[in-house]
N, C-alpha and C. Protein backbone atom coordinates (compact mmCIF):
# COMPACT_ATOMS: atom_id res chain seq x y z
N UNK A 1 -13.17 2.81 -88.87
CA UNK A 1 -12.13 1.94 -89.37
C UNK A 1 -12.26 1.84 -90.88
N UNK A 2 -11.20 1.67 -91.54
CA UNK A 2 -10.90 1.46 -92.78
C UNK A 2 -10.45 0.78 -93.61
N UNK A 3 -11.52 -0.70 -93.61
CA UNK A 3 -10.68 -1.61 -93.84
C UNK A 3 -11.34 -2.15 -95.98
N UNK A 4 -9.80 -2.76 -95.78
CA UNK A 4 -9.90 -3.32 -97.32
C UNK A 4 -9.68 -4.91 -97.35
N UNK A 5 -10.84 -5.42 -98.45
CA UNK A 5 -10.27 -6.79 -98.55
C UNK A 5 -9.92 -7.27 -99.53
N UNK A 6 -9.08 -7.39 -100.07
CA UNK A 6 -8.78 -7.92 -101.32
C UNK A 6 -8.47 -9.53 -101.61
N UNK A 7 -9.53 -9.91 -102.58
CA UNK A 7 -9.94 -11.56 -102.69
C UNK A 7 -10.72 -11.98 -103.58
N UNK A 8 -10.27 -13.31 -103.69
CA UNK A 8 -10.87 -14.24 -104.84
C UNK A 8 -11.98 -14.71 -104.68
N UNK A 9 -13.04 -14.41 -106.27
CA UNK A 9 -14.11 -14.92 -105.40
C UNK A 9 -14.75 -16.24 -104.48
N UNK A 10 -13.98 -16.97 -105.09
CA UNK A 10 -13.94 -18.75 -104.48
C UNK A 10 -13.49 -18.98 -103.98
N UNK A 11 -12.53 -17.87 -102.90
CA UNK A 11 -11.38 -18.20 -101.65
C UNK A 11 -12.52 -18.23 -100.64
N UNK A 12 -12.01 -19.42 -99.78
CA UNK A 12 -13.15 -19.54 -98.22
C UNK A 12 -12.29 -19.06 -98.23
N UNK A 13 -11.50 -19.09 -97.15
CA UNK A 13 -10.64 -17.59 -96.55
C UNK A 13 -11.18 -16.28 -96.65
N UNK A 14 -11.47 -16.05 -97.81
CA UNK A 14 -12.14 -14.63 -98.10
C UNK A 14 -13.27 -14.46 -97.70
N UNK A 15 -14.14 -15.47 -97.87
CA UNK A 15 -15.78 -15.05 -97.26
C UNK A 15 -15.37 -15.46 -96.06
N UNK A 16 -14.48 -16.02 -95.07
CA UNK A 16 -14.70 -16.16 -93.65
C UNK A 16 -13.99 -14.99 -93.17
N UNK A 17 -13.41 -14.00 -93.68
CA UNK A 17 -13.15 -12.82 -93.37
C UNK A 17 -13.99 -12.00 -93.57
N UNK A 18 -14.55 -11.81 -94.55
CA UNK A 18 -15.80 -11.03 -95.00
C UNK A 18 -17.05 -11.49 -93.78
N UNK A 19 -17.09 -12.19 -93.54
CA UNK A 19 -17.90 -12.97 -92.56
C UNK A 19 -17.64 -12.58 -90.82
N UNK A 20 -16.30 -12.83 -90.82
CA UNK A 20 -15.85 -11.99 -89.43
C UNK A 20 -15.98 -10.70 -89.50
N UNK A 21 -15.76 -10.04 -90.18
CA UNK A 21 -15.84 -8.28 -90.13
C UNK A 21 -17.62 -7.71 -90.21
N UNK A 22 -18.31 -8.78 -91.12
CA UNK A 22 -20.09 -8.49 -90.65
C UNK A 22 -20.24 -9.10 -89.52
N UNK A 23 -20.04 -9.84 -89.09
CA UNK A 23 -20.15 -10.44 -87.44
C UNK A 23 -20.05 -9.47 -86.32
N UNK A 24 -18.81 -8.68 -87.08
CA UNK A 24 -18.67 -7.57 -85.38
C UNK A 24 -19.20 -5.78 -85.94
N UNK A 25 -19.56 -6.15 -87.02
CA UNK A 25 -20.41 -5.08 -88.09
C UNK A 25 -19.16 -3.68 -87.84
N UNK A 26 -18.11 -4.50 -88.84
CA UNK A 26 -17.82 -3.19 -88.53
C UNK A 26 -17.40 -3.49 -90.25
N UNK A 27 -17.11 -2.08 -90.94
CA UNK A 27 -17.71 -1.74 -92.32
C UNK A 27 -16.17 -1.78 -93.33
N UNK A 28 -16.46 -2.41 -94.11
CA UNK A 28 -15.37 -2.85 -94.92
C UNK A 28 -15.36 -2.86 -96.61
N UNK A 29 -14.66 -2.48 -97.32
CA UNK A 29 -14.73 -2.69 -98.51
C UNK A 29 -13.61 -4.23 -99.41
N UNK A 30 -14.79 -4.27 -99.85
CA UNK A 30 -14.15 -5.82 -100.98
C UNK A 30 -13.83 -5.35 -102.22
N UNK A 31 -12.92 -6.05 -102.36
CA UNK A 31 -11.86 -6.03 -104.03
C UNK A 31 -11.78 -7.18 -104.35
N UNK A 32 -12.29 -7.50 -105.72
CA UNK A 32 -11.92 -8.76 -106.41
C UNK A 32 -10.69 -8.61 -106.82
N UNK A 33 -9.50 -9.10 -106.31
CA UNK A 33 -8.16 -9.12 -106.96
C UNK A 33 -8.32 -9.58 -108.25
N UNK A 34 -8.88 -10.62 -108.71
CA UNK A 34 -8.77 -10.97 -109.76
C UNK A 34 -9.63 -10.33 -111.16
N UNK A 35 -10.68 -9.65 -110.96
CA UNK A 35 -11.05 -8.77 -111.56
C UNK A 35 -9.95 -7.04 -111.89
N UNK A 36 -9.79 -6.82 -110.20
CA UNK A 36 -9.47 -5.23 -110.73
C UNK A 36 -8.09 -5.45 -109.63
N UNK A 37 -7.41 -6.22 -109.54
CA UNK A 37 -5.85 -6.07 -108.95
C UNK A 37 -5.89 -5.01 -107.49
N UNK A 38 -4.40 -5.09 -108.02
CA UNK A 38 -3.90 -3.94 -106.81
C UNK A 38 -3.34 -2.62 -107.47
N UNK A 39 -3.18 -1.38 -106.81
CA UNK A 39 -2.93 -0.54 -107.91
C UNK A 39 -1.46 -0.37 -106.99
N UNK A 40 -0.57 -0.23 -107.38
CA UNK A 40 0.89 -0.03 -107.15
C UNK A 40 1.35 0.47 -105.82
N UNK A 41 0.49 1.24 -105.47
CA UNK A 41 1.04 1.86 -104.45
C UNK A 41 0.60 0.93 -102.88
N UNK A 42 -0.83 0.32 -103.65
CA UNK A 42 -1.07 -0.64 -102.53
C UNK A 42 -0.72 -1.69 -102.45
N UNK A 43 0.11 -2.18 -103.75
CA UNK A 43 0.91 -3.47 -103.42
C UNK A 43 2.27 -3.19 -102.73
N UNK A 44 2.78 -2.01 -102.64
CA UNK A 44 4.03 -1.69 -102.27
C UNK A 44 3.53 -1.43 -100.73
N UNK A 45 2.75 -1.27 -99.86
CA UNK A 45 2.15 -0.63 -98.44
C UNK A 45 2.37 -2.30 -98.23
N UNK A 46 1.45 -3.18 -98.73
CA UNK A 46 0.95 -4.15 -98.46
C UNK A 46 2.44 -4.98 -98.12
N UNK A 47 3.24 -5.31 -99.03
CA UNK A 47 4.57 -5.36 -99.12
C UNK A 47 5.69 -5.18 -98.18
N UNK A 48 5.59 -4.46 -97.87
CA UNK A 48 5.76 -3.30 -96.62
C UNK A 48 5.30 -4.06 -95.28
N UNK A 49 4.02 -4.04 -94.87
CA UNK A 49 3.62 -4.32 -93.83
C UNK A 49 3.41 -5.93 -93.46
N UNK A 50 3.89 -6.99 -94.89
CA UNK A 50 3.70 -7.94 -94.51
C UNK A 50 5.07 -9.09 -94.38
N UNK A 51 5.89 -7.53 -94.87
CA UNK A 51 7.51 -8.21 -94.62
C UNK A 51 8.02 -8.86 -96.18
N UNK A 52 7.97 -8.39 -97.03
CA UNK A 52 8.57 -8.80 -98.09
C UNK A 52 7.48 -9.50 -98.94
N UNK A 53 7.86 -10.21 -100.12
CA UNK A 53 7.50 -10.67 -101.13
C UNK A 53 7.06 -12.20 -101.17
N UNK A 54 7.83 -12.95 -100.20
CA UNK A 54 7.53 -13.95 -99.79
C UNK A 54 6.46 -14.41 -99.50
N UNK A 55 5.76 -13.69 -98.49
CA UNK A 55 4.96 -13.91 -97.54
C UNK A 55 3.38 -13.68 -98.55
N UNK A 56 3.83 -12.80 -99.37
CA UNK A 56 2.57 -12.89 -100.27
C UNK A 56 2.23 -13.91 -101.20
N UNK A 57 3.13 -14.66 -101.86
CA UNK A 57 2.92 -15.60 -102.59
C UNK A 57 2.48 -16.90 -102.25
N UNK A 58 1.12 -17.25 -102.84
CA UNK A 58 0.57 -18.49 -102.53
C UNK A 58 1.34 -19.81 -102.90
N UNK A 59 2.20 -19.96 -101.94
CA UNK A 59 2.86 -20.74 -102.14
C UNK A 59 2.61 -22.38 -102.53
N UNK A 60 1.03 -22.75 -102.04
CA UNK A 60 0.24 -23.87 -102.27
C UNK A 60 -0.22 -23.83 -104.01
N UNK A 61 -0.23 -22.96 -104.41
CA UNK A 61 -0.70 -22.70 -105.61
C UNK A 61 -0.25 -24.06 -106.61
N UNK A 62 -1.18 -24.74 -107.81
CA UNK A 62 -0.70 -25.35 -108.50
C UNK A 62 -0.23 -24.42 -109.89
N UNK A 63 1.37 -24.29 -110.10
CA UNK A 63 1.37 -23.13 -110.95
C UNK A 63 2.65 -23.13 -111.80
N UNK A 64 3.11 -23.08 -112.86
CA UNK A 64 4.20 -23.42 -113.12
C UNK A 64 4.93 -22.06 -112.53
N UNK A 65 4.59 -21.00 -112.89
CA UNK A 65 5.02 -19.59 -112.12
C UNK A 65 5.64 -19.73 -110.61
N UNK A 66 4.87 -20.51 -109.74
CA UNK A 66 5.57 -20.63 -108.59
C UNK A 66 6.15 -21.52 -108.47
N UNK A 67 6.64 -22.45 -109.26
CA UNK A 67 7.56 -24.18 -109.23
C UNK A 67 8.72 -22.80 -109.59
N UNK A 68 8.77 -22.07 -110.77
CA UNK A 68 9.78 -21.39 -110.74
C UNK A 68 10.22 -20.26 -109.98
N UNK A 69 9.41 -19.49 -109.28
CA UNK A 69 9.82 -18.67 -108.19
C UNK A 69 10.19 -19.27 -107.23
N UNK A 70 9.87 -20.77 -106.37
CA UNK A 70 10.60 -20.96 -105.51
C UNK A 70 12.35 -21.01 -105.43
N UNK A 71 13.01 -21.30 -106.90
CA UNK A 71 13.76 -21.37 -107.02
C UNK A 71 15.09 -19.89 -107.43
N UNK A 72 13.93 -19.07 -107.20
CA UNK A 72 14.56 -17.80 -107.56
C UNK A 72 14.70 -17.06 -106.58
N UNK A 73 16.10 -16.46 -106.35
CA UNK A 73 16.28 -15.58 -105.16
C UNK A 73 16.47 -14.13 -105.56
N UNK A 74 16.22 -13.63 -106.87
CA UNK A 74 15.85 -11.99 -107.41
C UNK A 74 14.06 -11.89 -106.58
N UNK A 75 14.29 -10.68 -105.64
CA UNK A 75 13.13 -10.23 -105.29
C UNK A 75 12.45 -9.49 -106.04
N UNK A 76 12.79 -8.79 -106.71
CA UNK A 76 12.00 -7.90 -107.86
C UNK A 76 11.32 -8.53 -109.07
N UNK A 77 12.04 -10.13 -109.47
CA UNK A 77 11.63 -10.51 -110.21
C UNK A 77 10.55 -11.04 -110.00
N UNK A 78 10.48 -11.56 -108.53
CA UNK A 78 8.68 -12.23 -108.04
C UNK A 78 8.05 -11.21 -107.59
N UNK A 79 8.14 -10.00 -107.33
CA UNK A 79 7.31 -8.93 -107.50
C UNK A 79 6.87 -8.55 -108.49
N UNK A 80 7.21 -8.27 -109.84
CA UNK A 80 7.03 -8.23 -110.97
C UNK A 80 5.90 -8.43 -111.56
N UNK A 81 6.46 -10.48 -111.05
CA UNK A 81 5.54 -11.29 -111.14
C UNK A 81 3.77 -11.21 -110.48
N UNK A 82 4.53 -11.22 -109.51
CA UNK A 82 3.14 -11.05 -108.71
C UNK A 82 2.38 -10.30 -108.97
N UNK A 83 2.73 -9.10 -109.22
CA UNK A 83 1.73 -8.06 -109.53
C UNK A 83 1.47 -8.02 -110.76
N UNK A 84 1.60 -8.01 -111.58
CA UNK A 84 1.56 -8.86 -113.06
C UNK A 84 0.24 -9.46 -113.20
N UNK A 85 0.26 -11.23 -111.88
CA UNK A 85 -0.79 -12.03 -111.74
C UNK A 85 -0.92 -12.37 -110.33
N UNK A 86 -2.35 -11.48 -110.09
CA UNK A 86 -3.07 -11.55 -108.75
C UNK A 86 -3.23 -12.64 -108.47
N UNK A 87 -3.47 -14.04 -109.50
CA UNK A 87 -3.97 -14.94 -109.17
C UNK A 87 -2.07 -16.26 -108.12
N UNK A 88 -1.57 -15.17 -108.31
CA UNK A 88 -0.13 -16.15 -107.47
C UNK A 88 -0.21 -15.40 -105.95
N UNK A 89 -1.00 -14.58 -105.65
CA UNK A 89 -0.91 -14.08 -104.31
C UNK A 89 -2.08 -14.97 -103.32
N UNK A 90 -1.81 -14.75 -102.25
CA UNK A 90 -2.27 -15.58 -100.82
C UNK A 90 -3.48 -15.09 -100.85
N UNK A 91 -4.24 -15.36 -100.69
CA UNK A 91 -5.87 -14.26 -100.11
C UNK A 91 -6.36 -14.85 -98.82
N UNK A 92 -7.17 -13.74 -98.05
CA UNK A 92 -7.19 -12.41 -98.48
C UNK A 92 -6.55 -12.13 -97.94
N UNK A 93 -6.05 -10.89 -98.60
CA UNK A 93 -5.01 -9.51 -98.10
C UNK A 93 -6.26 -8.58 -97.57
N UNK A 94 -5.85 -8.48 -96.21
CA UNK A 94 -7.18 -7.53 -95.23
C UNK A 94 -6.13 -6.06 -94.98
N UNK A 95 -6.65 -4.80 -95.57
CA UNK A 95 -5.20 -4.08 -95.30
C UNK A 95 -6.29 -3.20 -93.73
N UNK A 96 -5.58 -2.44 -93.62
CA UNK A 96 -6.31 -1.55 -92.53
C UNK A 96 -4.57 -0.12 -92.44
N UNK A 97 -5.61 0.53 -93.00
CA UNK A 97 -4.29 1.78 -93.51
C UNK A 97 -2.60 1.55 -93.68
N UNK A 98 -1.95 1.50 -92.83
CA UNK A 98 -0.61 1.27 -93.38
C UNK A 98 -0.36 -0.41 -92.66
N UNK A 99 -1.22 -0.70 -92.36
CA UNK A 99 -1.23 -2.28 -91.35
C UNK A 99 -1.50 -3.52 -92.23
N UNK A 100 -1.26 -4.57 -92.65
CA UNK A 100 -1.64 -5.30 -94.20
C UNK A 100 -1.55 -7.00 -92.77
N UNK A 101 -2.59 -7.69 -93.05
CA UNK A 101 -2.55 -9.23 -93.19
C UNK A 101 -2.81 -9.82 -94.21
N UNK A 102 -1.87 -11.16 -94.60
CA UNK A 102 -1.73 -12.05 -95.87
C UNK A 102 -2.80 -13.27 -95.43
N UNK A 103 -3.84 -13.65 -95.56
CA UNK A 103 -4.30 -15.47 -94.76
C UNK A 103 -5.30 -14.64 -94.00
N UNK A 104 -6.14 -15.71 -93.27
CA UNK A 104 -7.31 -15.45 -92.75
C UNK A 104 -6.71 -15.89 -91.09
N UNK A 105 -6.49 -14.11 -90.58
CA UNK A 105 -5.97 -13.48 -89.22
C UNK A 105 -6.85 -12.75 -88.19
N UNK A 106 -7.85 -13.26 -87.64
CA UNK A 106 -8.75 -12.90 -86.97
C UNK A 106 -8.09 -12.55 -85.39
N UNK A 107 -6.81 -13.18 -84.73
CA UNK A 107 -6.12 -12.67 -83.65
C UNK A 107 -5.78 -11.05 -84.12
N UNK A 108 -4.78 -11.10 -85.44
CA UNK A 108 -4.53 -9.59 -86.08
C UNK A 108 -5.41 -8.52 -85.91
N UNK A 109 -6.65 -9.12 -86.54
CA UNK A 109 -7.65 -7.93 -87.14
C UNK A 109 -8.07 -8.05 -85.46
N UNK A 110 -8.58 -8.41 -84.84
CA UNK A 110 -8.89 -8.18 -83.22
C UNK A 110 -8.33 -7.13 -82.51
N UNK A 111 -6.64 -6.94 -82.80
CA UNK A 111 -6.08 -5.58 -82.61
C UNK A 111 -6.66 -4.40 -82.94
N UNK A 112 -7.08 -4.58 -83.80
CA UNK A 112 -7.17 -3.11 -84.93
C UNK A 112 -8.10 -2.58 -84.61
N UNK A 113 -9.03 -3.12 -83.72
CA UNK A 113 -10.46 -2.41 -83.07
C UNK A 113 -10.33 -1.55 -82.44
């Protein structure tokens, strides 16, 4: 299996995923989004598999960026955004080849075995 995690380092979410995937030892690579991002093609898969643009944005976020994206209905423009700044996306993003979860999805990743 081939899995990716991409996450903040101070997201629980992220270490309790990181945590579930050593639990059932199965072998995974970590990405600090906020260090080294996403590179384009994996924000567009990710995108893709998690149903739009929406679904990625941390919508809890305290942020002036997202007080104004809620109010915006251009999708490209909060893509833009987003990828721009890792720090407005949901974590972790667990991808597993063309398959992407946004949030900490342990029913999901249970499939993928």
């Amino acid at each position: 299996m081939n899995i990716q995690i991409f996450g903040k380092s101070k997201c629980f979410d992220t270490k309790k995923a990181e945590r579930w995937f050593k639990e059932r030892r199965i072998r995974f690579q970590s990405v600090d989004l906020l260090r080294y991002g996403m590179s384009g093609g994996e924000f567009d898969s990710v995108l893709r598999a998690v149903g739009g643009i929406d679904e990625l944005i941390d919508w809890s976020a305290k942020s002036p960026e997202i007080d104004v994206m809620r109010y915006t209905d251009d999708a490209r423009a909060k893509e833009d955004k987003v990828f721009d700044d890792p720090r407005l996306m949901k974590t972790p993003i667990v991808r597993h080849g063309r398959q992407a979860t946004v949030g900490y999805k342990p029913e999901v990743w249970a499939t993928w075995e």
